[in-house]
C-alpha atoms as a PDB file:
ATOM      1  CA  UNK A   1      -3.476 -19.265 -10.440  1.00  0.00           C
ATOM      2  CA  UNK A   2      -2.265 -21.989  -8.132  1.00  0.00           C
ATOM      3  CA  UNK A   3      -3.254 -22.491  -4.339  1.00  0.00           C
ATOM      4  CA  UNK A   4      -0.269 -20.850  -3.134  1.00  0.00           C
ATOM      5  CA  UNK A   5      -0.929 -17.861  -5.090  1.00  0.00           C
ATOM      6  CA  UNK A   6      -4.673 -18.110  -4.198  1.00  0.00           C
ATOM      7  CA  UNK A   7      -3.847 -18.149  -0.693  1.00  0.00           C
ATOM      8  CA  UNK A   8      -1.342 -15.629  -0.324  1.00  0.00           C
ATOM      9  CA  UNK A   9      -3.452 -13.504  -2.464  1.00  0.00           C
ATOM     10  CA  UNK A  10      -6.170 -13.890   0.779  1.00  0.00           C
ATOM     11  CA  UNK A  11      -3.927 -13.187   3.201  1.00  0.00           C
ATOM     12  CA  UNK A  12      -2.975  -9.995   1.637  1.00  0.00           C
ATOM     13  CA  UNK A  13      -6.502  -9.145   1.209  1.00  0.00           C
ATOM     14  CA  UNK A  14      -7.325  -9.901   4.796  1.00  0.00           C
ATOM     15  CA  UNK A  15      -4.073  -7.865   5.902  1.00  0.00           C
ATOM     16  CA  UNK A  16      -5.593  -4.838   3.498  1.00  0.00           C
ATOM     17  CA  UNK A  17      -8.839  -5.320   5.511  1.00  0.00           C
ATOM     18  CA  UNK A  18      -7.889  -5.415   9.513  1.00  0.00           C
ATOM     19  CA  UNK A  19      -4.887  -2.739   8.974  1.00  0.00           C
ATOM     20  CA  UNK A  20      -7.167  -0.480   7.427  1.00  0.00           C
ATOM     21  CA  UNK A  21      -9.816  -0.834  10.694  1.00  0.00           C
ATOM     22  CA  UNK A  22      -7.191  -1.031  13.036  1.00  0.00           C
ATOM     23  CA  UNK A  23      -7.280  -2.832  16.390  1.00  0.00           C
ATOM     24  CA  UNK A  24      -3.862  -4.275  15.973  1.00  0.00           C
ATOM     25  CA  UNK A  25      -0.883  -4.656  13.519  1.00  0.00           C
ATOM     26  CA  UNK A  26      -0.958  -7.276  10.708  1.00  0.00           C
ATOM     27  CA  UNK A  27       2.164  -8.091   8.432  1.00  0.00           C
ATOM     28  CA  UNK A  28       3.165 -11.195   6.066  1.00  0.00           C
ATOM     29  CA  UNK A  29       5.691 -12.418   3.508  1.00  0.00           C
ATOM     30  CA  UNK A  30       6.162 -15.643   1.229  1.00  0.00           C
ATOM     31  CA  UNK A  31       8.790 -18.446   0.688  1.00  0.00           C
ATOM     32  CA  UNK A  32       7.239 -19.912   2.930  1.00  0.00           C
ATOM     33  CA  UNK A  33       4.053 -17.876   3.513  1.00  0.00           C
ATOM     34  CA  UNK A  34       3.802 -16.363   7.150  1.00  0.00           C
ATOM     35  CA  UNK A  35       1.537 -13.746   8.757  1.00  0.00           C
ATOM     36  CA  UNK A  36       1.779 -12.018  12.118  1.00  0.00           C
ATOM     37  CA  UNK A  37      -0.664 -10.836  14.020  1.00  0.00           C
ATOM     38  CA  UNK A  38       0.350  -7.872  17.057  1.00  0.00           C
ATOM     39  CA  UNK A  39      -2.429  -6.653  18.844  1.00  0.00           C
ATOM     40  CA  UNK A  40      -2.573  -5.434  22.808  1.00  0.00           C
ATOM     41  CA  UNK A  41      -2.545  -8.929  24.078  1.00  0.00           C
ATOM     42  CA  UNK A  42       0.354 -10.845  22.227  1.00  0.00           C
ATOM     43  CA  UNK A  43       1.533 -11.647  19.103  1.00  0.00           C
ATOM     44  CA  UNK A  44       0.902 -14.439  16.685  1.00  0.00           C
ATOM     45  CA  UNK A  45       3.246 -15.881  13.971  1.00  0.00           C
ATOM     46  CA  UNK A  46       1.603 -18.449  11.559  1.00  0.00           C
ATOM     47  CA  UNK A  47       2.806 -20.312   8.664  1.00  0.00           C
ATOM     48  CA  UNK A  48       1.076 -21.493   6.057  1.00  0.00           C
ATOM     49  CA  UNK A  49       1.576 -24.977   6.297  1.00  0.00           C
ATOM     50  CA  UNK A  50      -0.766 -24.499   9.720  1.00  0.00           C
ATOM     51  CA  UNK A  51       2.085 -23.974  12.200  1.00  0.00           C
ATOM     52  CA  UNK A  52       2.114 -21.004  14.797  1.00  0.00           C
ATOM     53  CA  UNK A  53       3.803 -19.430  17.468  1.00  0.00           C
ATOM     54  CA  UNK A  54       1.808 -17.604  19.865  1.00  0.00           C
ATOM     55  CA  UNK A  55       3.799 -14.923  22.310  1.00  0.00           C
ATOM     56  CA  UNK A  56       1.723 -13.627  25.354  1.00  0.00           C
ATOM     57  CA  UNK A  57       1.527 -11.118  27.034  1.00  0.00           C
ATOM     58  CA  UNK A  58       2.709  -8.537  24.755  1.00  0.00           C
ATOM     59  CA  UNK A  59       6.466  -7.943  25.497  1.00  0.00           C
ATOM     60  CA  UNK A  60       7.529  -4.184  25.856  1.00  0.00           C
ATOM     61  CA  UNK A  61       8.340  -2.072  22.535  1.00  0.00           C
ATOM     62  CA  UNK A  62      11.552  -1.127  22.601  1.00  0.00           C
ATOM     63  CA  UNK A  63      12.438   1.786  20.498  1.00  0.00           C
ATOM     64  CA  UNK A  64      15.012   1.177  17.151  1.00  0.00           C
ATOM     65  CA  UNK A  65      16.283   3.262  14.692  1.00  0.00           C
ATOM     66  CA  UNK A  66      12.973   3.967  12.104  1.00  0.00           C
ATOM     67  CA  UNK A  67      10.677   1.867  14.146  1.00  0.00           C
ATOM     68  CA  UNK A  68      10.153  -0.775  16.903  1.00  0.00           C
ATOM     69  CA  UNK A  69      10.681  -3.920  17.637  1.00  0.00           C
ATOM     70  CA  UNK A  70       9.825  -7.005  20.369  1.00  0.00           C
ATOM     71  CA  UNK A  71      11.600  -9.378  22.265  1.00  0.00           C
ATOM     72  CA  UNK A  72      10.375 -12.293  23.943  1.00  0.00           C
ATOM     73  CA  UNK A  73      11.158 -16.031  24.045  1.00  0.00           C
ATOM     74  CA  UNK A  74       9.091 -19.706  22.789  1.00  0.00           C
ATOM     75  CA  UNK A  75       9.344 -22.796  23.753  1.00  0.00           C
ATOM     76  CA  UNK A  76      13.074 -21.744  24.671  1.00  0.00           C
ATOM     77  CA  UNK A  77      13.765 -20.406  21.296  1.00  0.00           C
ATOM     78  CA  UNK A  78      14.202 -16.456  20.895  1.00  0.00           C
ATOM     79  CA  UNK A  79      11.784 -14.554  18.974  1.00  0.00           C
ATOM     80  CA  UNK A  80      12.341 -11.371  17.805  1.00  0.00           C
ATOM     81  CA  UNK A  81       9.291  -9.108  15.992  1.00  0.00           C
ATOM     82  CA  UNK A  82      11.200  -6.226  14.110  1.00  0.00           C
ATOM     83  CA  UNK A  83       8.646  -3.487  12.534  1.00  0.00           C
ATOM     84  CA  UNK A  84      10.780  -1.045  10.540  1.00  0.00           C
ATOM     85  CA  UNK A  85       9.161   2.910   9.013  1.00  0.00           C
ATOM     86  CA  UNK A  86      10.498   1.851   5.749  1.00  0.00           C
ATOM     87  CA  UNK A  87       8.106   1.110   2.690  1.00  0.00           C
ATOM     88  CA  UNK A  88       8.151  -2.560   1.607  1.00  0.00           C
ATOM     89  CA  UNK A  89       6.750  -4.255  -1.896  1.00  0.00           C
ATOM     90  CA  UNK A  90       5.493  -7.505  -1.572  1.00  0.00           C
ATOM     91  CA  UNK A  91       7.008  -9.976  -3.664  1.00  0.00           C
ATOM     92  CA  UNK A  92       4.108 -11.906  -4.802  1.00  0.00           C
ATOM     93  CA  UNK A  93       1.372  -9.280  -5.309  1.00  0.00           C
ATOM     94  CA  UNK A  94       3.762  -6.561  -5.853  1.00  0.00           C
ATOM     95  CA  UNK A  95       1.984  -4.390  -3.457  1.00  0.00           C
ATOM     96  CA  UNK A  96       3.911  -1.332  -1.268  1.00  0.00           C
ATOM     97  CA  UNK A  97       2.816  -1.634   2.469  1.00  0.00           C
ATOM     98  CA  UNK A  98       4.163   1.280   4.924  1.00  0.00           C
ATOM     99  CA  UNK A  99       6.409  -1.217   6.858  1.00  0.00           C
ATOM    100  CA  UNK A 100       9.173  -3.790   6.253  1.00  0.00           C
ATOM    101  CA  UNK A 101       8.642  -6.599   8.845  1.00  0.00           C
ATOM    102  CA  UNK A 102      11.220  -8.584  10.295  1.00  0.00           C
ATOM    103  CA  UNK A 103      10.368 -11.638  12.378  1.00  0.00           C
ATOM    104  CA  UNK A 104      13.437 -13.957  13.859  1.00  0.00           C
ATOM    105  CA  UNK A 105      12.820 -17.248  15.453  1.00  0.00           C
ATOM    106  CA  UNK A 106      15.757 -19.300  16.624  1.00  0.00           C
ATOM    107  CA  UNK A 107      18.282 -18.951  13.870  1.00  0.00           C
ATOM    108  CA  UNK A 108      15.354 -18.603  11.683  1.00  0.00           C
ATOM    109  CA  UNK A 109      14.514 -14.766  10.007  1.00  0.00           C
ATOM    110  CA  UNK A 110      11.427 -14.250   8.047  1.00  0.00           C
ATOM    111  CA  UNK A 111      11.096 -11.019   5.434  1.00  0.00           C
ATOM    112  CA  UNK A 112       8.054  -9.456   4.923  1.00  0.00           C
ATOM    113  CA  UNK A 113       5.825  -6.349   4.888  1.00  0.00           C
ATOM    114  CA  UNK A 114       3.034  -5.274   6.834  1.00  0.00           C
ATOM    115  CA  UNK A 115       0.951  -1.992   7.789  1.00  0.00           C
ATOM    116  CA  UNK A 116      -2.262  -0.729   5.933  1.00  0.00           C
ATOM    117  CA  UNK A 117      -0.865   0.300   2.070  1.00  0.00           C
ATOM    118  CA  UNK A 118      -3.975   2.959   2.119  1.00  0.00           C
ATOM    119  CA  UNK A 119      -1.605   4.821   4.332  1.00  0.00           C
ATOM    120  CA  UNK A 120       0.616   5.322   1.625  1.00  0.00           C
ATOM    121  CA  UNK A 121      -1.921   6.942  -0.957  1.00  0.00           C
ATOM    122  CA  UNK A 122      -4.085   9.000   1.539  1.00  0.00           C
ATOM    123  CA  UNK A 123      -3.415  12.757   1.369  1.00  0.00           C
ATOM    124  CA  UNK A 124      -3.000  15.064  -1.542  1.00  0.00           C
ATOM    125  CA  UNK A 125      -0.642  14.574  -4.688  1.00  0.00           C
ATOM    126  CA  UNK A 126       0.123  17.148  -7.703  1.00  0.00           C
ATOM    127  CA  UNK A 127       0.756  15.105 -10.630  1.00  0.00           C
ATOM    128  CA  UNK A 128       4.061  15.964 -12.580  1.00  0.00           C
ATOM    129  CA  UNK A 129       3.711  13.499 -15.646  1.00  0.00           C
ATOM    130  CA  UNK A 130       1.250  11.456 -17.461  1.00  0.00           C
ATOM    131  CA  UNK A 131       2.089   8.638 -20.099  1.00  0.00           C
ATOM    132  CA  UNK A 132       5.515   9.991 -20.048  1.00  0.00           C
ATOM    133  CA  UNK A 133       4.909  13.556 -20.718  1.00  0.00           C
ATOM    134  CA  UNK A 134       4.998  16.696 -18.318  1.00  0.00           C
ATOM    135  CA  UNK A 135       2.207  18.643 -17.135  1.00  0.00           C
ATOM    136  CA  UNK A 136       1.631  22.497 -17.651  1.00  0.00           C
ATOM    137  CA  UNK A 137       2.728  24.285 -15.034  1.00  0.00           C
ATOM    138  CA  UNK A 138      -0.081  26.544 -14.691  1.00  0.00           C
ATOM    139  CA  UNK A 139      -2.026  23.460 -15.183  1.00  0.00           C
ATOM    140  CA  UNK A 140      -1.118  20.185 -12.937  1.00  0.00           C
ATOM    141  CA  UNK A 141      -3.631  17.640 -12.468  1.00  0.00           C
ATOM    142  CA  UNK A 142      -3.845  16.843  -8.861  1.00  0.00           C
ATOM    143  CA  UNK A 143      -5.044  13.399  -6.913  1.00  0.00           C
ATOM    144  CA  UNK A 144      -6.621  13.646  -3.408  1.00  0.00           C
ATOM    145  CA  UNK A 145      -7.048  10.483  -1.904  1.00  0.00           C
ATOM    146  CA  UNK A 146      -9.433  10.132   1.111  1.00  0.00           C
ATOM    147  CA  UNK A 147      -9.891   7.663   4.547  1.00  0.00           C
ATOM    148  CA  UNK A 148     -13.170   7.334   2.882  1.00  0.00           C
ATOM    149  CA  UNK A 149     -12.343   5.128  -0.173  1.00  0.00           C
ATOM    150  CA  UNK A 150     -12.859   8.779  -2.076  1.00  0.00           C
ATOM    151  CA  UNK A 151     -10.422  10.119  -4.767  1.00  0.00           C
ATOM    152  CA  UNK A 152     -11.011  13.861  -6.130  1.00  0.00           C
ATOM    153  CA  UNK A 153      -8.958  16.717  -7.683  1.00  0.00           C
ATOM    154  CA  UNK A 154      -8.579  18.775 -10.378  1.00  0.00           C
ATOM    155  CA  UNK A 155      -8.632  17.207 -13.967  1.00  0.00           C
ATOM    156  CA  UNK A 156      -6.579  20.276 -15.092  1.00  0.00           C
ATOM    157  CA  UNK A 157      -9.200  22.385 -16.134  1.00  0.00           C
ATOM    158  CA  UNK A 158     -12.021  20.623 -14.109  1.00  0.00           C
ATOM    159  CA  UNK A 159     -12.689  19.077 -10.674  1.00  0.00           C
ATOM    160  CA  UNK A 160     -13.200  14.927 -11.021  1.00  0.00           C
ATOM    161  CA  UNK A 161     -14.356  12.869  -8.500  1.00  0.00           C
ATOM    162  CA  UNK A 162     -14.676   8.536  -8.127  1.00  0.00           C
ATOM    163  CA  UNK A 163     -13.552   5.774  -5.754  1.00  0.00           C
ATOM    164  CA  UNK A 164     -10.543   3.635  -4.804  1.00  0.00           C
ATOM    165  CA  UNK A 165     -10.401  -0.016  -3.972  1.00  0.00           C
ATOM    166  CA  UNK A 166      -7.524  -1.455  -2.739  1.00  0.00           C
ATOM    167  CA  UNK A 167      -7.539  -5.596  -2.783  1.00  0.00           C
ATOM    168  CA  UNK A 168      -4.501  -8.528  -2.166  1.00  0.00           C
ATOM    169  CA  UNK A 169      -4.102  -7.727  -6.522  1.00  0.00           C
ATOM    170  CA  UNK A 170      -3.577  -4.271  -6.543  1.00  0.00           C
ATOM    171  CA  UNK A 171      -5.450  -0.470  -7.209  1.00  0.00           C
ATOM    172  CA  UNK A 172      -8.945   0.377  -9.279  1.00  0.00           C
ATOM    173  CA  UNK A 173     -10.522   3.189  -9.809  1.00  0.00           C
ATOM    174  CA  UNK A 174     -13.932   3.661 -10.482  1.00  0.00           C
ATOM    175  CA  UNK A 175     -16.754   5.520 -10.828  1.00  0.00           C
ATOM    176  CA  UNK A 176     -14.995   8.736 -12.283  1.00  0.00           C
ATOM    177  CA  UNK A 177     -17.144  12.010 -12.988  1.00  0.00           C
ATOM    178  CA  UNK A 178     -16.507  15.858 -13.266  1.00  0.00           C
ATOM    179  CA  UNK A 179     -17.807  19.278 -13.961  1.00  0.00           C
ATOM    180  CA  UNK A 180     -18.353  20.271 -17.568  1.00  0.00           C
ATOM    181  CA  UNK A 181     -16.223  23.345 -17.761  1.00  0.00           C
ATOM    182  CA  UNK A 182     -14.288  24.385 -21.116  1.00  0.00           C
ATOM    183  CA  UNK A 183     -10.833  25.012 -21.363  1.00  0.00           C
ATOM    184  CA  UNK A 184      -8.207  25.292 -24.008  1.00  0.00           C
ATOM    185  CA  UNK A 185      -7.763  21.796 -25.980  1.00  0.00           C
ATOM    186  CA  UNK A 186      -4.540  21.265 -24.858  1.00  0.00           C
ATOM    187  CA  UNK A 187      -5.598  21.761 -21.016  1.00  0.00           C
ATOM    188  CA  UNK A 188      -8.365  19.439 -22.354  1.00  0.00           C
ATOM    189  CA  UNK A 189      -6.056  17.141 -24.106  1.00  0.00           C
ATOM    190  CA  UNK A 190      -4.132  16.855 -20.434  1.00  0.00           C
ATOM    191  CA  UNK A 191      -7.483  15.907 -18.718  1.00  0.00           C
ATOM    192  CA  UNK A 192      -8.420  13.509 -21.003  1.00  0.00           C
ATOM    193  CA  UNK A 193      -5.300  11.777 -20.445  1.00  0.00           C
ATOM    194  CA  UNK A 194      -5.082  11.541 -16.900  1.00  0.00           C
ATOM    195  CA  UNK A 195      -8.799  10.899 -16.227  1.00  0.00           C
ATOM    196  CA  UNK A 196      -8.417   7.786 -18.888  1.00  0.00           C
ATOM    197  CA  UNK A 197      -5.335   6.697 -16.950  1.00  0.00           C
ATOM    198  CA  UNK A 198      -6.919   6.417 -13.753  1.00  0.00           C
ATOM    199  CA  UNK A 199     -10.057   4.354 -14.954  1.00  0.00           C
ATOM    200  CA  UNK A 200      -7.468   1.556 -16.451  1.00  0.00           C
ATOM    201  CA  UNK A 201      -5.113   1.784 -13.346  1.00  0.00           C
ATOM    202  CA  UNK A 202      -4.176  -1.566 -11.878  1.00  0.00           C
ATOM    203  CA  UNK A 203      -1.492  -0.575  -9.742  1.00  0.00           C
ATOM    204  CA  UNK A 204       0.476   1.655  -7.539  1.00  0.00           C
ATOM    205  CA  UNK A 205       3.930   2.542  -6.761  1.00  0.00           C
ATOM    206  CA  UNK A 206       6.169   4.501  -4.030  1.00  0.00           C
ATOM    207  CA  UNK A 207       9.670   4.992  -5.298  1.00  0.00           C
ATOM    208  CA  UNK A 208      12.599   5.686  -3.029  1.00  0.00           C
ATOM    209  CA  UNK A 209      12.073   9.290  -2.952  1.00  0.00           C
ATOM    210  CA  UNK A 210       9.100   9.397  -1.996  1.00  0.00           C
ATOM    211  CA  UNK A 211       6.914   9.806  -5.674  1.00  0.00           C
ATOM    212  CA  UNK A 212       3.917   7.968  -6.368  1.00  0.00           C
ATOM    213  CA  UNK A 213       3.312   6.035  -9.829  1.00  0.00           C
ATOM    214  CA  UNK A 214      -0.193   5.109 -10.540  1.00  0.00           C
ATOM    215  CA  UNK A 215      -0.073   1.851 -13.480  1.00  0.00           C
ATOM    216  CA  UNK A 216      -2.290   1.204 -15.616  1.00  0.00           C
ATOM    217  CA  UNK A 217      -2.691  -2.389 -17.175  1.00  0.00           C
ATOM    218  CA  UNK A 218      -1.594  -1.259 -20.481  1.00  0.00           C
ATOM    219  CA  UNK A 219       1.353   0.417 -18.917  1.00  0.00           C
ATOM    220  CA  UNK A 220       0.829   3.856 -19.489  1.00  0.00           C
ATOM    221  CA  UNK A 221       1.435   5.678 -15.994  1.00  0.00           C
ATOM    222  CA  UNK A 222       0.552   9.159 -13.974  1.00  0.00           C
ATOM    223  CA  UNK A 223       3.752   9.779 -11.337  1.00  0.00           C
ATOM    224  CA  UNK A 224       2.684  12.748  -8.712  1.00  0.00           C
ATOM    225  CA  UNK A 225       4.397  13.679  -5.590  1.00  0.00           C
ATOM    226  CA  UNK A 226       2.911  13.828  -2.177  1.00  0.00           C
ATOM    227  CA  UNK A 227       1.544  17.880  -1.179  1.00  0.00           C
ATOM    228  CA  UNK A 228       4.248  19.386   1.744  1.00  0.00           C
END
């Protein structure tokens, strides 16, 4: 791993830790590295070369189509923060975040992602295929993701229960127990597979439509879609 990788790797982390707490609104990108900092006092743009922009006070939101954006001006050059509701993958870490980020200085634009990815996984899932095959439909798996780290749901024939951690390199899971009911091998056989999937997941997903992909590292995968 090289120091550009090591350092965007931090920033991401750091981004996963201060969007998840709130008190303000973090997003970055790479080639070059950036990150922006809005919060209710101003903004801050930093590259990673050590350069910055600093915009205060906090110009007004105006409203766009999907999400928000602010104008102001530095050192006579416009600046323009764009923060769009549309899911974004990072291109180094390959991790979603909630919002595409668009920052525009002078005839300079800057493409990133920003937003807490925990926002994306919280809530409930039911699981519609593991390693490729379907579920039973009297028997999906399901994935309940908490604000408190927590995952739980049912197995398939029993309820599970571990942790998430999210980091700058992707998704674990750890820590997985459940009940010791008895169920019909295959029901079994179903259980097995997903709870084995989610131990060795490394990853997450959020394709177009809205479907969530959990990866594992040796690329076996559980896809579930997000409870209505």
């Amino acid at each position: 791993m090289n120091g550009f990788t090591r350092i965007a790797l931090a920033l991401a982390a750091s981004i996963l830790t201060s969007a998840a707490f709130g008190g303000g609104f973090d997003g970055r990108g790479n080639e070059p590295g950036w990150s922006i900092r809005k919060s209710d006092v101003g903004i801050t743009f930093s590259m990673i070369d050590g350069r910055a922009v600093t915009i205060t006070p906090l110009p007004p939101v105006q409203s766009i189509d999907g999400g928000e954006r602010y104008r102001s001006v530095s050192e006579g050059r416009p600046f323009t923060l764009s923060i769009a509701d549309k899911t974004c993958t990072d291109t180094m870490s390959g991790m979603p975040f909630p919002k595409s980020v668009t920052v525009e200085i002078g005839a300079k634009k800057f493409f990133g992602c920003g937003g807490a990815p925990a926002d994306l996984l919280r809530g409930d899932w039911t699981v519609e295929n593991i390693d490729g095959k379907p579920t039973m439909k009297a028997h999906k798996p399901s994935l309940s993701f908490g604000t408190d780290a927590q995952l739980s749901g049912s197995g398939s024939c029993n309820r599970y229960f571990g942790s998430y951690t999210l980091s700058g390199e992707g998704l674990t899971i750890s820590g997985i127990g459940s009940s010791m009911m008895m169920c019909e091998q295959p029901i079994m056989d179903q259980e097995a597979r997903l709870l084995d999937t989610l131990r060795n997941t490394q990853r997450f997903e959020i394709a177009p439509d809205g479907r969530l992909s959990l990866r594992a590292k040796d690329g076996r995968s559980i896809i579930a879609r997000r409870d209505r």
